[in-house]
N, C-alpha and C. Protein backbone atom coordinates (compact mmCIF):
# COMPACT_ATOMS: atom_id res chain seq x y z
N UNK A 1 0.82 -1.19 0.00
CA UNK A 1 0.00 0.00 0.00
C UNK A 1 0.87 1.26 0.00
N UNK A 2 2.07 1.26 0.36
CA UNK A 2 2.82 2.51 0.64
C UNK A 2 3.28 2.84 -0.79
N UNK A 3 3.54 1.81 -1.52
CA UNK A 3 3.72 2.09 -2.85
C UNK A 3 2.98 2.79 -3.55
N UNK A 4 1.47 2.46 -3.75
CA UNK A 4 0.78 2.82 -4.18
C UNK A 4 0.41 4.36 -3.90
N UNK A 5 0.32 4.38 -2.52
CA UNK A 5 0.33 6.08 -2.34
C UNK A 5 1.55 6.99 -2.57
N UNK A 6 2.56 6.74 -2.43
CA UNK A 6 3.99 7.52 -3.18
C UNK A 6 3.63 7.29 -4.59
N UNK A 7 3.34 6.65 -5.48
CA UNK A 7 2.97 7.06 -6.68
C UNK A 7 1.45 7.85 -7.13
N UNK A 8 0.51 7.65 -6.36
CA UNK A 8 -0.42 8.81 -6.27
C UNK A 8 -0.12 9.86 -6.14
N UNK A 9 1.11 10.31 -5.62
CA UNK A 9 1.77 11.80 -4.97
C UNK A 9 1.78 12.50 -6.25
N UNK A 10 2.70 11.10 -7.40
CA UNK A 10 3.60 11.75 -8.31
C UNK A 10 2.69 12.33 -9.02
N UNK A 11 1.24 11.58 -9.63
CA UNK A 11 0.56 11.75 -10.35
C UNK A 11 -0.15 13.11 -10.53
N UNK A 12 -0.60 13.60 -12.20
CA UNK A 12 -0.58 15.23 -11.71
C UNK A 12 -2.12 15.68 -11.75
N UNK A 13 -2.41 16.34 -11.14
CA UNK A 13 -4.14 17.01 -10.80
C UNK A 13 -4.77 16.50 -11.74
N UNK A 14 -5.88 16.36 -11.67
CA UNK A 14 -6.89 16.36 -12.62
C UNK A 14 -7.39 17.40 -13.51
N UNK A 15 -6.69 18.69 -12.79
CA UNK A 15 -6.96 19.62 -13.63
C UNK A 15 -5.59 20.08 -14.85
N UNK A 16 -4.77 19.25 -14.03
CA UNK A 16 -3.40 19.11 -14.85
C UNK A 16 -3.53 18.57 -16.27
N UNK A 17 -3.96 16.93 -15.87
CA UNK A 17 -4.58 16.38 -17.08
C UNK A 17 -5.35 16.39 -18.06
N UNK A 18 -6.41 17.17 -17.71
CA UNK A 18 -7.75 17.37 -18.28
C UNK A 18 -6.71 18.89 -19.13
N UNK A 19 -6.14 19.61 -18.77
CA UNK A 19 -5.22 20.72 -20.05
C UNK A 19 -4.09 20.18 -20.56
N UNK A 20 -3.76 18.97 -19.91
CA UNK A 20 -2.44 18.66 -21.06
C UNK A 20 -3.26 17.76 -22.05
N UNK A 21 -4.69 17.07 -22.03
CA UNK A 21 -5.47 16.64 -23.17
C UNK A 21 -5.96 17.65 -23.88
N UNK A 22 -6.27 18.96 -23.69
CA UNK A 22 -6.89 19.73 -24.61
C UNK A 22 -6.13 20.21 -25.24
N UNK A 23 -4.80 20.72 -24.98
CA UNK A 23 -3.29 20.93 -25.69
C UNK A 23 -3.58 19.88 -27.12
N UNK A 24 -3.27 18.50 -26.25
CA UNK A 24 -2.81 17.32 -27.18
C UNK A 24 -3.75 17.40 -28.13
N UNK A 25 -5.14 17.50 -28.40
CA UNK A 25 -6.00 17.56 -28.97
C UNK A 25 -6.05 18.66 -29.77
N UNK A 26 -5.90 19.56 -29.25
CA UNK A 26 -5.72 20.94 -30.43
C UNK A 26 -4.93 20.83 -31.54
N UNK A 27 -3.71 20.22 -31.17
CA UNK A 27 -2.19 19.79 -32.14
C UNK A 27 -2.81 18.37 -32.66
N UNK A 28 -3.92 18.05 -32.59
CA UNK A 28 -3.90 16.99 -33.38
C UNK A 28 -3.63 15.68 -33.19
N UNK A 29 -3.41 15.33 -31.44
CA UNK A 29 -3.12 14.07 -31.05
C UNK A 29 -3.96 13.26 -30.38
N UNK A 30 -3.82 12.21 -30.09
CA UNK A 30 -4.90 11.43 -28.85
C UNK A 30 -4.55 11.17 -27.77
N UNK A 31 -5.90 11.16 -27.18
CA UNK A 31 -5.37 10.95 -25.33
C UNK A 31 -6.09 9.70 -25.39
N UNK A 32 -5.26 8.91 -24.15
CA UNK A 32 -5.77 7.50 -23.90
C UNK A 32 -5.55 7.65 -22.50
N UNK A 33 -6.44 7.37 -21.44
CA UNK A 33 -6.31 7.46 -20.21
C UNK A 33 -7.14 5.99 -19.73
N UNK A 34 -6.84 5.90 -18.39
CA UNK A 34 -6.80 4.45 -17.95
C UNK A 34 -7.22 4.46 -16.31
N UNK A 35 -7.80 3.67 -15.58
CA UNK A 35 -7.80 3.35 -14.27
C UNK A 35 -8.02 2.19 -13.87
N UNK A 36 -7.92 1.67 -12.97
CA UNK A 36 -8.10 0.31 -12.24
C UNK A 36 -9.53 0.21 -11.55
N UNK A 37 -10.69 0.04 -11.57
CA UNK A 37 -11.98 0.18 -10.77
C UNK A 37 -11.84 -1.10 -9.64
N UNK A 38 -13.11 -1.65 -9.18
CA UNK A 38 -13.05 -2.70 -7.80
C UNK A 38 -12.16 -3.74 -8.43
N UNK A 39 -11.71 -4.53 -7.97
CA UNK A 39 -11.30 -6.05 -8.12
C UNK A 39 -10.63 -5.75 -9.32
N UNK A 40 -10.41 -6.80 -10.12
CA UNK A 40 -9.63 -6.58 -11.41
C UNK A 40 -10.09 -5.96 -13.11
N UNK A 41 -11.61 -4.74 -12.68
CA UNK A 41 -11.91 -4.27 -14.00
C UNK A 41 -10.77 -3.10 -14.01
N UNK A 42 -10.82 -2.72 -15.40
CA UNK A 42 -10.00 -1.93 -15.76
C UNK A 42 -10.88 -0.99 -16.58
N UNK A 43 -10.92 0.17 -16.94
CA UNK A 43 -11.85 1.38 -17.32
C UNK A 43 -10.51 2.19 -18.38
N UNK A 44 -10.83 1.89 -19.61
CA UNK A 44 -9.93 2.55 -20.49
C UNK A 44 -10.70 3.58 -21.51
N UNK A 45 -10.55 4.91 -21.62
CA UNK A 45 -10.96 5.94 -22.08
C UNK A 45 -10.14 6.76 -23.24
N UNK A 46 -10.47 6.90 -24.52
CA UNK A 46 -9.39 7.22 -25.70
C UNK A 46 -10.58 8.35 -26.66
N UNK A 47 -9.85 9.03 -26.61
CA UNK A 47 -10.01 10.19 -27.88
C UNK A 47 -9.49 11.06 -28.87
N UNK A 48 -9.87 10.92 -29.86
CA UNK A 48 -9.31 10.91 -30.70
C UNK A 48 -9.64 12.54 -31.85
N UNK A 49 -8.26 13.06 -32.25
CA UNK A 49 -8.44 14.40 -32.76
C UNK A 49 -8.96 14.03 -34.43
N UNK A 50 -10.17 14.78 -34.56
CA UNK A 50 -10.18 14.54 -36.24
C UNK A 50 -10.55 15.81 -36.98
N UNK A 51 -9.60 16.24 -37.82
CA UNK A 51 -8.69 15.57 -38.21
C UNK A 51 -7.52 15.14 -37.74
N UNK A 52 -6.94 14.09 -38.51
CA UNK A 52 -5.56 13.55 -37.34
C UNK A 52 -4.51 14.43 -38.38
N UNK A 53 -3.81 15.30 -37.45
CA UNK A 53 -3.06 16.33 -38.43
C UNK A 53 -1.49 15.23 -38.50
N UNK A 54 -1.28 13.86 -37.79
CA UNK A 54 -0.18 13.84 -37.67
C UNK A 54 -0.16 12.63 -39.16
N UNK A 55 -1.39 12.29 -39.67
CA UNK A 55 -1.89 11.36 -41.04
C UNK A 55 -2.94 12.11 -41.16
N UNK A 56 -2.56 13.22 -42.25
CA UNK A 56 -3.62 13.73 -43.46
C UNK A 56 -4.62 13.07 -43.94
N UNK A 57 -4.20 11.64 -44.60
CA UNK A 57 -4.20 10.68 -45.22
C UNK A 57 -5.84 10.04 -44.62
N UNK A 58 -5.43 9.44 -43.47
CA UNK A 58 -6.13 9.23 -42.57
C UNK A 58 -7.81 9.67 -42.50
N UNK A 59 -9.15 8.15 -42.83
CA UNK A 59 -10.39 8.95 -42.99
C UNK A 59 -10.64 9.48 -41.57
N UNK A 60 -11.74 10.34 -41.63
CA UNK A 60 -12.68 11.43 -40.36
C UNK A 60 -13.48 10.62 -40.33
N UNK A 61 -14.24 9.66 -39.36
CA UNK A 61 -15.18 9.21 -39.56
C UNK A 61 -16.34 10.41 -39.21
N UNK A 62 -16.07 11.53 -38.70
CA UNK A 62 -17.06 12.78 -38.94
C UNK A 62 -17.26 13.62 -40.22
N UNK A 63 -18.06 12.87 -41.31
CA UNK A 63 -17.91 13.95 -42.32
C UNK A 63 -18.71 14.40 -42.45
């Protein structure tokens, strides 16, 4: 358990995160974020910039 809370320390605000995704997203990148819920589910969350400026190429499924 002590582990676990010294790495909670490191981890940065929520309000930290939530602007280094809107950054990433503006420039055209994706955020993929992750947590552990009760027992062994896992809760994985991904979004994605479209257009993807880093593949032009690449379809929008918003057209």
């Amino acid at each position: 358990m002590g582990e676990s809370v010294a790495v909670e320390r490191l981890r940065p605000s929520l309000d930290a995160q939530v602007a280094l995704a809107a950054q990433t997203l503006g420039r055209g990148g994706y955020i993929g974020w992750g947590a552990y819920l009760t027992g062994t589910r896992f809760l994985s969350l991904a979004v994605v910039a479209c257009p993807n400026r880093a593949d032009p190429s690449a379809c929008c499924p918003l057209r």
